[in-house]
C-alpha atoms as a PDB file:
ATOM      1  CA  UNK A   1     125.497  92.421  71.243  1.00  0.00           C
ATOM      2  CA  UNK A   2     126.131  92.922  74.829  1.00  0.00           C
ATOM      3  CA  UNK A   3     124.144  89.894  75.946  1.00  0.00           C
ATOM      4  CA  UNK A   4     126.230  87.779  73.652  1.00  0.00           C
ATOM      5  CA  UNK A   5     129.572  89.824  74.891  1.00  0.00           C
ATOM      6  CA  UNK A   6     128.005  88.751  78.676  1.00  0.00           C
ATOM      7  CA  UNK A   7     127.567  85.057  77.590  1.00  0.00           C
ATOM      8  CA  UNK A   8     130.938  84.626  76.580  1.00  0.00           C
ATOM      9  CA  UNK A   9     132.700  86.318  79.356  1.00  0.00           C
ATOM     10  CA  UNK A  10     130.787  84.107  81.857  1.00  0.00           C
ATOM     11  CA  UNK A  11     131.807  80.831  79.843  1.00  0.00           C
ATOM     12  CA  UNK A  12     135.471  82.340  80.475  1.00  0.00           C
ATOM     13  CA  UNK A  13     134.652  82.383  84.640  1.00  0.00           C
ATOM     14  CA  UNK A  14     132.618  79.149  84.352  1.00  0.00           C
ATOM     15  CA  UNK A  15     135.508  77.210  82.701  1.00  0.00           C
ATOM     16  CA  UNK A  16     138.091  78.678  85.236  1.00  0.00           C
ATOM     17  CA  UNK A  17     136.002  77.812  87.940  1.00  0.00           C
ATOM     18  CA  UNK A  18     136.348  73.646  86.686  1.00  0.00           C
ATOM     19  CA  UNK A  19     139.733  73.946  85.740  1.00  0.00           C
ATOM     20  CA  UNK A  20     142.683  75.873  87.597  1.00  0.00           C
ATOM     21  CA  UNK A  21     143.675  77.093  84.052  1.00  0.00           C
ATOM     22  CA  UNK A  22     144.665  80.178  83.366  1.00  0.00           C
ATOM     23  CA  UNK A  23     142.837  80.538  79.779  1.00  0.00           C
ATOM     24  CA  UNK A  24     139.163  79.657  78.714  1.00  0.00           C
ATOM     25  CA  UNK A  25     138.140  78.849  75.354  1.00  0.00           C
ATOM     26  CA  UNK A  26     134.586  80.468  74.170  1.00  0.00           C
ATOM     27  CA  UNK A  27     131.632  78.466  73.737  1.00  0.00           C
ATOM     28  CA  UNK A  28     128.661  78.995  71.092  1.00  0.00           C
ATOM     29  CA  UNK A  29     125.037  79.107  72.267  1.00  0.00           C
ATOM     30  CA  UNK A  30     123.662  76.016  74.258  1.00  0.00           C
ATOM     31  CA  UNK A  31     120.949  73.300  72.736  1.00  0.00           C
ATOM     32  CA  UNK A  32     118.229  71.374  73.806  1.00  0.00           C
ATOM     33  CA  UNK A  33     118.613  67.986  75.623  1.00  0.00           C
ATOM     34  CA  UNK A  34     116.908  66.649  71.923  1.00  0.00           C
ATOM     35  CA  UNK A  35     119.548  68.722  70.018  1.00  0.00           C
ATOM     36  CA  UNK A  36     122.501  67.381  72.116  1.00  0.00           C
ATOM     37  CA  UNK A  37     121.447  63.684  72.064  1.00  0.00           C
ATOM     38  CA  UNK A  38     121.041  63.836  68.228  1.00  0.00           C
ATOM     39  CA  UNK A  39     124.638  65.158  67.434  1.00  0.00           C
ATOM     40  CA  UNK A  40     126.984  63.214  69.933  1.00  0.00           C
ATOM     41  CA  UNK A  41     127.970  59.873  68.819  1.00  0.00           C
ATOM     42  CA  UNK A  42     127.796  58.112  72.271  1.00  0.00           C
ATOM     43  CA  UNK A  43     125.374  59.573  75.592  1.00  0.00           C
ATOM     44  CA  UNK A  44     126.111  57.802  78.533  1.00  0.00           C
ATOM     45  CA  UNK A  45     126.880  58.316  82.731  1.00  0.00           C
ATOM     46  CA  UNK A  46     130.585  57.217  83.505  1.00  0.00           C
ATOM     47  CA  UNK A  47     131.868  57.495  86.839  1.00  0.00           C
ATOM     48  CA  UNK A  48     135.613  58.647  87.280  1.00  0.00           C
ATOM     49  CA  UNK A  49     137.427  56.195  88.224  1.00  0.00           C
ATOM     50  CA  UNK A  50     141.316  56.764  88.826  1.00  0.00           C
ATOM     51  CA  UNK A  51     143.504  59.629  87.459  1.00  0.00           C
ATOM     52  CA  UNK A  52     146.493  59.039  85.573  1.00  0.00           C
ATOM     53  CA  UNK A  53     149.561  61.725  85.339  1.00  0.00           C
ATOM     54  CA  UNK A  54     152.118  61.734  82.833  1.00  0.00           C
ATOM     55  CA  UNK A  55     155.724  62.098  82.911  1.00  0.00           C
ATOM     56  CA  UNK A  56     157.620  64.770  81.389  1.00  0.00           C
ATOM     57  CA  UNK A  57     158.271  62.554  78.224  1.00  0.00           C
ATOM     58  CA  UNK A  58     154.719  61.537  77.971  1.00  0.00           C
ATOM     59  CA  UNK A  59     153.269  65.382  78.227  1.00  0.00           C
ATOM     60  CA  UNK A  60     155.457  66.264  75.241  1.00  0.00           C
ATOM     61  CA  UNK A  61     154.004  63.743  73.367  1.00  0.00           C
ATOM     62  CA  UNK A  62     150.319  63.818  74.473  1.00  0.00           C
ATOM     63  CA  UNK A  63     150.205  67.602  74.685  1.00  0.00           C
ATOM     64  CA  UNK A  64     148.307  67.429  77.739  1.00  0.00           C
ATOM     65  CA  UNK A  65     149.172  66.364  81.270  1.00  0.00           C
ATOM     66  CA  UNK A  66     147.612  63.351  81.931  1.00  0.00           C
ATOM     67  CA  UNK A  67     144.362  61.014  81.223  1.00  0.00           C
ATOM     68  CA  UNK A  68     141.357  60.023  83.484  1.00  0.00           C
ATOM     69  CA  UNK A  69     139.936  56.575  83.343  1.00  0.00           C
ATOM     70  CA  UNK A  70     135.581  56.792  83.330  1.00  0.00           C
ATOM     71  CA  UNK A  71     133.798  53.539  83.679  1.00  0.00           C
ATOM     72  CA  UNK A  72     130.423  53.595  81.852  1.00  0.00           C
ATOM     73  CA  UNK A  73     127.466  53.267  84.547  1.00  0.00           C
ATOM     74  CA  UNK A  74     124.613  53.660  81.800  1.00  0.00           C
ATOM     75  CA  UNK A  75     124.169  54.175  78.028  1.00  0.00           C
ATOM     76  CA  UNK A  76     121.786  55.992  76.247  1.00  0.00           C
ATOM     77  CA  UNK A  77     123.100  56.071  72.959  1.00  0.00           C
ATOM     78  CA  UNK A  78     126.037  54.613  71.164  1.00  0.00           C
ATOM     79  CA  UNK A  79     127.373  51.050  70.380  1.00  0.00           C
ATOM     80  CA  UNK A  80     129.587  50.653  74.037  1.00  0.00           C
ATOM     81  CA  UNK A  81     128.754  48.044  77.025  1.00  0.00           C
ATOM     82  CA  UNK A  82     128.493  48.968  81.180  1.00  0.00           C
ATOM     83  CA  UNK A  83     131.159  48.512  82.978  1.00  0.00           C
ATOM     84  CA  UNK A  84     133.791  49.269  80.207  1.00  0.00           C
ATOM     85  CA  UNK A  85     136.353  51.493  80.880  1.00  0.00           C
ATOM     86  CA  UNK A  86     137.062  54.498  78.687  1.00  0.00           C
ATOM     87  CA  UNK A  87     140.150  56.898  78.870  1.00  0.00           C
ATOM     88  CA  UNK A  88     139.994  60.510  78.684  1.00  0.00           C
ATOM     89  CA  UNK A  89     142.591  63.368  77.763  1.00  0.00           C
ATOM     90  CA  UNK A  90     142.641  65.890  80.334  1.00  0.00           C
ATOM     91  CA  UNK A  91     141.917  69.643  79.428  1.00  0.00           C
ATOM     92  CA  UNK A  92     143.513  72.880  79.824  1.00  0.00           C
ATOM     93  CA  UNK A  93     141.188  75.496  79.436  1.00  0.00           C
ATOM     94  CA  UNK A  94     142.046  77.543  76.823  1.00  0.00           C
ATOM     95  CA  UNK A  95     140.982  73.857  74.340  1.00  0.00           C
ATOM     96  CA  UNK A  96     137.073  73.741  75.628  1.00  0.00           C
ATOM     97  CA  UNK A  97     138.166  70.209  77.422  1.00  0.00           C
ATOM     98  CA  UNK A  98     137.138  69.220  81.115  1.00  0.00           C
ATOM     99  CA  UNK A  99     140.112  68.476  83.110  1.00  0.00           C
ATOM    100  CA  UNK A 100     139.394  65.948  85.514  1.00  0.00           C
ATOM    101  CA  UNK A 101     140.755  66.004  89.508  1.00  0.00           C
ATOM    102  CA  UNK A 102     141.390  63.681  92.043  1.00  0.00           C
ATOM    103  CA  UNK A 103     137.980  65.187  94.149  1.00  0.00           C
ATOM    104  CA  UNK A 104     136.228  63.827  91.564  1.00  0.00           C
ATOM    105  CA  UNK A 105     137.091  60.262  91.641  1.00  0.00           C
ATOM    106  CA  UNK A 106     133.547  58.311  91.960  1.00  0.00           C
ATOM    107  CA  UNK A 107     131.739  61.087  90.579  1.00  0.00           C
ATOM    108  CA  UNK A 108     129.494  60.538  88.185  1.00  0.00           C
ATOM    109  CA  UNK A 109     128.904  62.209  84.599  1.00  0.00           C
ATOM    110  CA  UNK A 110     126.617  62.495  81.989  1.00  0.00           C
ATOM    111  CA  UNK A 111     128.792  62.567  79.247  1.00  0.00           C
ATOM    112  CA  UNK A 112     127.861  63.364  75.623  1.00  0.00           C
ATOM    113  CA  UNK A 113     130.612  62.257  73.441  1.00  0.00           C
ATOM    114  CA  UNK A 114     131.731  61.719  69.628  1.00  0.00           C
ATOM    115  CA  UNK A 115     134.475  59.320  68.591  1.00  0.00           C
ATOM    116  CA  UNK A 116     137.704  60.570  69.031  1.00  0.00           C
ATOM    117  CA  UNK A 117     140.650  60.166  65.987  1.00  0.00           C
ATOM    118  CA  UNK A 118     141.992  56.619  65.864  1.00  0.00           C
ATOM    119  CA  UNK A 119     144.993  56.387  68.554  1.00  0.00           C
ATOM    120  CA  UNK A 120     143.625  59.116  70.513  1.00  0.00           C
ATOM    121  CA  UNK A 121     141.881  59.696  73.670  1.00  0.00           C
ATOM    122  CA  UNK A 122     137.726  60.784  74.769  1.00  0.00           C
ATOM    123  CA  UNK A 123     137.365  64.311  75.463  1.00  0.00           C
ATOM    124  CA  UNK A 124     133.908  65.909  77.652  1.00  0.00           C
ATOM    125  CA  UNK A 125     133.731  69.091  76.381  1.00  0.00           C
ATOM    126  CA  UNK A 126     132.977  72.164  78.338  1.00  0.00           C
ATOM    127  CA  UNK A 127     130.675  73.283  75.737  1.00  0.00           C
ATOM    128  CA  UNK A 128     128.012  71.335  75.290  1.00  0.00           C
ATOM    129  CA  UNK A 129     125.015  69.884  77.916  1.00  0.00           C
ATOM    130  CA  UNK A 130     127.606  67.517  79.639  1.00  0.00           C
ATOM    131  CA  UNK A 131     128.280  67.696  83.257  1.00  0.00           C
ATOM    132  CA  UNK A 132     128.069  66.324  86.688  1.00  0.00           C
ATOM    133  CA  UNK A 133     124.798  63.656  86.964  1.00  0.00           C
ATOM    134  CA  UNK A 134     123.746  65.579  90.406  1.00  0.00           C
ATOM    135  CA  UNK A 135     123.297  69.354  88.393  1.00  0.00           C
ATOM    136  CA  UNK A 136     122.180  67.587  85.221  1.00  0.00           C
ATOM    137  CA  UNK A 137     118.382  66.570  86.296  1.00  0.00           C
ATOM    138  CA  UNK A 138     116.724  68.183  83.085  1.00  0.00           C
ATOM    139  CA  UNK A 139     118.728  65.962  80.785  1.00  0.00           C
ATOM    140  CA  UNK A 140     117.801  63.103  82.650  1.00  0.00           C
ATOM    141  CA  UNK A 141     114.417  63.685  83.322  1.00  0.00           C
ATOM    142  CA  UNK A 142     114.115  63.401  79.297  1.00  0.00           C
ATOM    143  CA  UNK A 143     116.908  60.485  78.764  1.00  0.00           C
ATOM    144  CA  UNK A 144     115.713  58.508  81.344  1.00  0.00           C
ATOM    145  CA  UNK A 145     112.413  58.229  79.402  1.00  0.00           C
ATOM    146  CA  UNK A 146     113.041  58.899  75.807  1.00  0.00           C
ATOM    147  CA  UNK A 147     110.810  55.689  74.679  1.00  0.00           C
ATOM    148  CA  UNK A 148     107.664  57.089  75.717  1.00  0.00           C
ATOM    149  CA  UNK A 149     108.056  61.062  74.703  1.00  0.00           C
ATOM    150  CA  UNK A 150     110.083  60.914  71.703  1.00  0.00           C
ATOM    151  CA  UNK A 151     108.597  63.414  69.251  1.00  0.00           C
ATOM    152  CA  UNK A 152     106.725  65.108  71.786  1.00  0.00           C
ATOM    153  CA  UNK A 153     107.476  68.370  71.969  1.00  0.00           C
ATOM    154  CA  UNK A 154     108.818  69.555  75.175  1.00  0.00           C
ATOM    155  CA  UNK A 155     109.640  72.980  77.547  1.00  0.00           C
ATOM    156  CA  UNK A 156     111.826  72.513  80.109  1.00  0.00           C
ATOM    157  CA  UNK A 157     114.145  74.527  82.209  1.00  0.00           C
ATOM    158  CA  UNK A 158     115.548  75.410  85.478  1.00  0.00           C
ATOM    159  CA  UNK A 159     115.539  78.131  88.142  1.00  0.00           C
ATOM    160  CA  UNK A 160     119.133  79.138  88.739  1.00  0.00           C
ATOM    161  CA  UNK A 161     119.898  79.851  92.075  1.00  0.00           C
ATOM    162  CA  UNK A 162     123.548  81.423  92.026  1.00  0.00           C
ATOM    163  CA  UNK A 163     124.980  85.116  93.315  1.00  0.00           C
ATOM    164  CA  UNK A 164     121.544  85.315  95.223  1.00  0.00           C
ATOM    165  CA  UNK A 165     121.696  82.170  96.679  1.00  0.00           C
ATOM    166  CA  UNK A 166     119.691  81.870  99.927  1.00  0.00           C
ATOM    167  CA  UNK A 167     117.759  84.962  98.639  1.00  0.00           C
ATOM    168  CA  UNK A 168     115.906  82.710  95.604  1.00  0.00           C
ATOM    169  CA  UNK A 169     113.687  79.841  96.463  1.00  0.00           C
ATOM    170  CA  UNK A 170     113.857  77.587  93.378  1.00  0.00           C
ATOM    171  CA  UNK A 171     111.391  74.132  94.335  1.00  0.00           C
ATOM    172  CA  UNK A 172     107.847  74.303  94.029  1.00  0.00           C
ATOM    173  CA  UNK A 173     107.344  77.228  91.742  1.00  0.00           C
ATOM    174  CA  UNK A 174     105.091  77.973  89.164  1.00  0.00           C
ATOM    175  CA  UNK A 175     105.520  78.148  85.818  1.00  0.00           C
ATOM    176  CA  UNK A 176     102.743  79.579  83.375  1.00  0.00           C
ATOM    177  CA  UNK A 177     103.058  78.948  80.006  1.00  0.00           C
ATOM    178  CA  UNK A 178     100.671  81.413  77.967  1.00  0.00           C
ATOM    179  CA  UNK A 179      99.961  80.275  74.396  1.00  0.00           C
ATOM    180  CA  UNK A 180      97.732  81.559  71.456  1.00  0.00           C
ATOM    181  CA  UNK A 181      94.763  79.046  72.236  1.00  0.00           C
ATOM    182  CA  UNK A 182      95.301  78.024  75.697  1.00  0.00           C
ATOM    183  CA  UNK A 183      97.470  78.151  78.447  1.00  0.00           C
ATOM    184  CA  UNK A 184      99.173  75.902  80.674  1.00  0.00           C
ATOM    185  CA  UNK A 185     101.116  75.478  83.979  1.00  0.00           C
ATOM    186  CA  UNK A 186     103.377  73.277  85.353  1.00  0.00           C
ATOM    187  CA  UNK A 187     105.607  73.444  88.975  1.00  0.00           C
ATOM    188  CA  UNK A 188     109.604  73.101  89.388  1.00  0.00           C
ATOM    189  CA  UNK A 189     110.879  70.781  91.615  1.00  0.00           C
ATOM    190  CA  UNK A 190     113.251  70.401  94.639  1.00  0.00           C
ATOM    191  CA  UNK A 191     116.138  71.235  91.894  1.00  0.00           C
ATOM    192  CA  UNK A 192     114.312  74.232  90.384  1.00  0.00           C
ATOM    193  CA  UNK A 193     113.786  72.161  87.234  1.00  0.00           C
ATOM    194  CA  UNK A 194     110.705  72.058  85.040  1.00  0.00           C
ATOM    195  CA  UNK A 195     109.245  70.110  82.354  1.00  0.00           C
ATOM    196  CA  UNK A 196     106.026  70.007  80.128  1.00  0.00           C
ATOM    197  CA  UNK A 197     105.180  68.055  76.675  1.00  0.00           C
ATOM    198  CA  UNK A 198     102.924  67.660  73.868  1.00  0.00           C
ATOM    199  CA  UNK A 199     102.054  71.453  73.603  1.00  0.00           C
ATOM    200  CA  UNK A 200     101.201  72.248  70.167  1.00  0.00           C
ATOM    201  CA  UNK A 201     103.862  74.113  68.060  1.00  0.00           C
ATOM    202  CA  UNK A 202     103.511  77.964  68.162  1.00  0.00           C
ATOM    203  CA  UNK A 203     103.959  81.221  70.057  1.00  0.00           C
ATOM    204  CA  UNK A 204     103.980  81.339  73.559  1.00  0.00           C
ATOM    205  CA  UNK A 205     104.671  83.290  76.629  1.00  0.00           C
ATOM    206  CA  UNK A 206     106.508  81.623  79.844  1.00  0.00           C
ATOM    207  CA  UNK A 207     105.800  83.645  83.245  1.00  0.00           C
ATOM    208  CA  UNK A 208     107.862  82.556  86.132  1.00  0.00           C
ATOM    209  CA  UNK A 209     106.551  82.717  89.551  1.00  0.00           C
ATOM    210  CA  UNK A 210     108.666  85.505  91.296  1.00  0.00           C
ATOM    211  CA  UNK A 211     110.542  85.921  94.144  1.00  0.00           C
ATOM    212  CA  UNK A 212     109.165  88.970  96.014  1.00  0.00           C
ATOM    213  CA  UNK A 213     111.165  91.604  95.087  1.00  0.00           C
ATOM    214  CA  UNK A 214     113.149  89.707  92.100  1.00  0.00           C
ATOM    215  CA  UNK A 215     112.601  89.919  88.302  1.00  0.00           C
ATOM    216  CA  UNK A 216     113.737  87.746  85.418  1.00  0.00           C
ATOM    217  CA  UNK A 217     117.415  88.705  84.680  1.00  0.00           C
ATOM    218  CA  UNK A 218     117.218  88.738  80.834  1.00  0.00           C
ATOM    219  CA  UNK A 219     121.435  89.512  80.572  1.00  0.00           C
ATOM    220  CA  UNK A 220     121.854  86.057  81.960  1.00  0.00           C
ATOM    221  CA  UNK A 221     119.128  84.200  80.475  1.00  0.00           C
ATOM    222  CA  UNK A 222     120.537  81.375  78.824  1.00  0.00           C
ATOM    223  CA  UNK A 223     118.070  79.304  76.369  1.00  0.00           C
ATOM    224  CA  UNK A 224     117.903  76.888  73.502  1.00  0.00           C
ATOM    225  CA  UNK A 225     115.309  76.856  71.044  1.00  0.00           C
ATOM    226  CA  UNK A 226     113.219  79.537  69.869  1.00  0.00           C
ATOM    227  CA  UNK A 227     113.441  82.367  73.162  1.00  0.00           C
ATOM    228  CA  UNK A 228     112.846  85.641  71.658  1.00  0.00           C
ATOM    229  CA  UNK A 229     115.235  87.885  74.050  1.00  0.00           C
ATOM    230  CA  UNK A 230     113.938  91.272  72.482  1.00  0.00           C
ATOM    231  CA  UNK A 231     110.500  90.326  72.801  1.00  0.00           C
ATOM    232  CA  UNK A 232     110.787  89.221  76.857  1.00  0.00           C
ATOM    233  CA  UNK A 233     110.136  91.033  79.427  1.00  0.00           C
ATOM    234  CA  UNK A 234     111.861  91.478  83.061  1.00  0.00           C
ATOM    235  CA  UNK A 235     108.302  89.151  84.030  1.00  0.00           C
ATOM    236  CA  UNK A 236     107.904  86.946  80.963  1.00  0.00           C
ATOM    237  CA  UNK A 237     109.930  85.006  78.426  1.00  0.00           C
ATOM    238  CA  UNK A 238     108.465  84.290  74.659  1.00  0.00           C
ATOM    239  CA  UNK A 239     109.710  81.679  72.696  1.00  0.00           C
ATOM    240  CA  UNK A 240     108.465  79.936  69.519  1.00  0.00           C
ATOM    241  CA  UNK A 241     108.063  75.992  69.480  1.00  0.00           C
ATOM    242  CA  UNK A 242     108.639  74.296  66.474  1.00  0.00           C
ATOM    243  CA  UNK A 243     106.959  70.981  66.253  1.00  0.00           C
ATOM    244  CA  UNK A 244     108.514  67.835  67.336  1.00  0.00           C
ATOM    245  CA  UNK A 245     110.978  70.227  69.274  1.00  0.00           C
ATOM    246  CA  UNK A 246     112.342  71.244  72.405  1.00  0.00           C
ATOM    247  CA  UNK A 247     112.761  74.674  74.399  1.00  0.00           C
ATOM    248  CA  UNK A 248     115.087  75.084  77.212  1.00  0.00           C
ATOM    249  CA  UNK A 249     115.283  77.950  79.524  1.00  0.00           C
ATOM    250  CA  UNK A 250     117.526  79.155  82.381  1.00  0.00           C
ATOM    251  CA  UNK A 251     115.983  81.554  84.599  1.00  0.00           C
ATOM    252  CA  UNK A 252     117.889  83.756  86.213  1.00  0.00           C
ATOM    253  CA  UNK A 253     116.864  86.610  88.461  1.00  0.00           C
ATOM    254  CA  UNK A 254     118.001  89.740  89.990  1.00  0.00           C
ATOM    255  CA  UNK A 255     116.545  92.087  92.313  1.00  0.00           C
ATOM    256  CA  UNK A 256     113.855  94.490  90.945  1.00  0.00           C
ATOM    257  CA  UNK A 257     115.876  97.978  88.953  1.00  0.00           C
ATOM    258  CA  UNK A 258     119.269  96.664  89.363  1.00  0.00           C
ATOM    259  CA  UNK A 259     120.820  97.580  85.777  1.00  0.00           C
ATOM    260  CA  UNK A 260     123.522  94.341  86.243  1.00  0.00           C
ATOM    261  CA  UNK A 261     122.373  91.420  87.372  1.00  0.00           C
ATOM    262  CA  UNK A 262     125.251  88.628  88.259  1.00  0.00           C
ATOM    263  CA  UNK A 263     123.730  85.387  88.411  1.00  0.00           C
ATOM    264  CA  UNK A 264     125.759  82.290  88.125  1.00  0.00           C
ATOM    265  CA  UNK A 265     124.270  78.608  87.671  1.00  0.00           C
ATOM    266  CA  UNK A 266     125.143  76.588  91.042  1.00  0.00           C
END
């Protein structure tokens, strides 16, 4: 219970963080990259284009503030063309909506969306895999070739270098990836991120490479999938991989017999 209590309080900061709201909505578990692209109507990168703010008349009737204009750079899924130009409500925080700034005009996102009510505008919600293209390299790493390793089945995951930053080194470590028959072992890269398909569907154990002194942080481990939290250890994750199925993992970390750990993805 408390790791789900932990979860949802951090969603509240994470939310707060984006928006200058003064409420956060609460957010279910994550899902794989697969599990996201097969639910959302429309998976594209839009950059932000211009920010629109309403009058007082036009707030009453919106029930929001304003609207930001996103200009679709790329499409993986959905029946829309490049280059046209969407509009999107902004959020407030307590409704699980980004709200969009000025700062981020020419930004880009990768934006997983489903078709909004007739008459009204796109929403990015804060709660699923959408977010800026520069933090979103796992997605992409699978989007950008779906063609060739659809139905594969896939790990993936990133090292999260947050409260302990310039303490954790996350590029160029190993991950191990013990399974009943055989094992296998793959190395993040300059984002922290991992990736490995095709492993055959069944029980398996992922060991991190560690930072001296540092152990897995399983209050803030945030997966998709099959992780087994009760089963993992402050060295090793398990998980069970169905076939034709993705795991995702966040590893976070916090210095060895520290009870809290406070990690926050950067």
């Amino acid at each position: 219970m408390r790791h789900w209590m932990l979860k949802i309080a951090f969603a509240a900061v994470a939310i707060l963080l984006q928006t200058s709201a003064s409420f956060a909505c609460t957010c279910g578990p994550t899902v794989s990259v697969l599990d996201e692209y097969e639910r959302a109507q429309l998976v594209v990168i839009a950059r932000v284009a211009a920010i629109q703010t309403f009058e007082q008349n036009q707030k009453e009737t919106y029930g929001d503030d304003g609207r930001a204009q996103l200009v679709i750079e790329k499409v993986y899924k959905g029946d829309i063309r490049t280059g046209e130009a969407l509009m999107f409500a902004q959020g407030s925080g307590s409704n699980c909506v980004w709200r969009f700034s000025d700062e981020m005009i020419g930004q880009k996102v990768l934006a997983y969306l489903n078709t909004p009510p007739a008459g009204d505008a796109w929403a990015v919600s804060t709660c699923n895999r959408s977010g800026n293209v520069k933090n979103k390299t796992e997605d992409l790493l699978y989007l950008d070739k779906m063609d060739e390793v659809r139905g594969k089945t896939r790990v993936s995951g990133r090292y999260v270098n947050g409260f302990y930053s310039g303490q954790i080194t996350v590029a160029g470590k190993k991950i191990r990836i013990a399974g009943e028959n055989q094992n296998y072992e793959t190395t993040t890269d300059e984002n922290g991120v991992f990736e490995i398909y095709d492993l055959p569907a069944g029980n398996y154990r992922l060991e991190p490479e560690l930072q001296p002194g540092f152990v897995v942080d399983l209050d803030w481990l945030w997966f998709s999938g099959g992780a087994n939290r009760d089963q993992s250890t402050d060295t090793a994750v398990v998980f069970t991989l169905k076939p034709h199925k993705h795991v995702s993992l966040q590893l976070a970390f916090k210095p060895k017999g520290q009870k809290w750990g406070v990690a926050r993805p950067n």
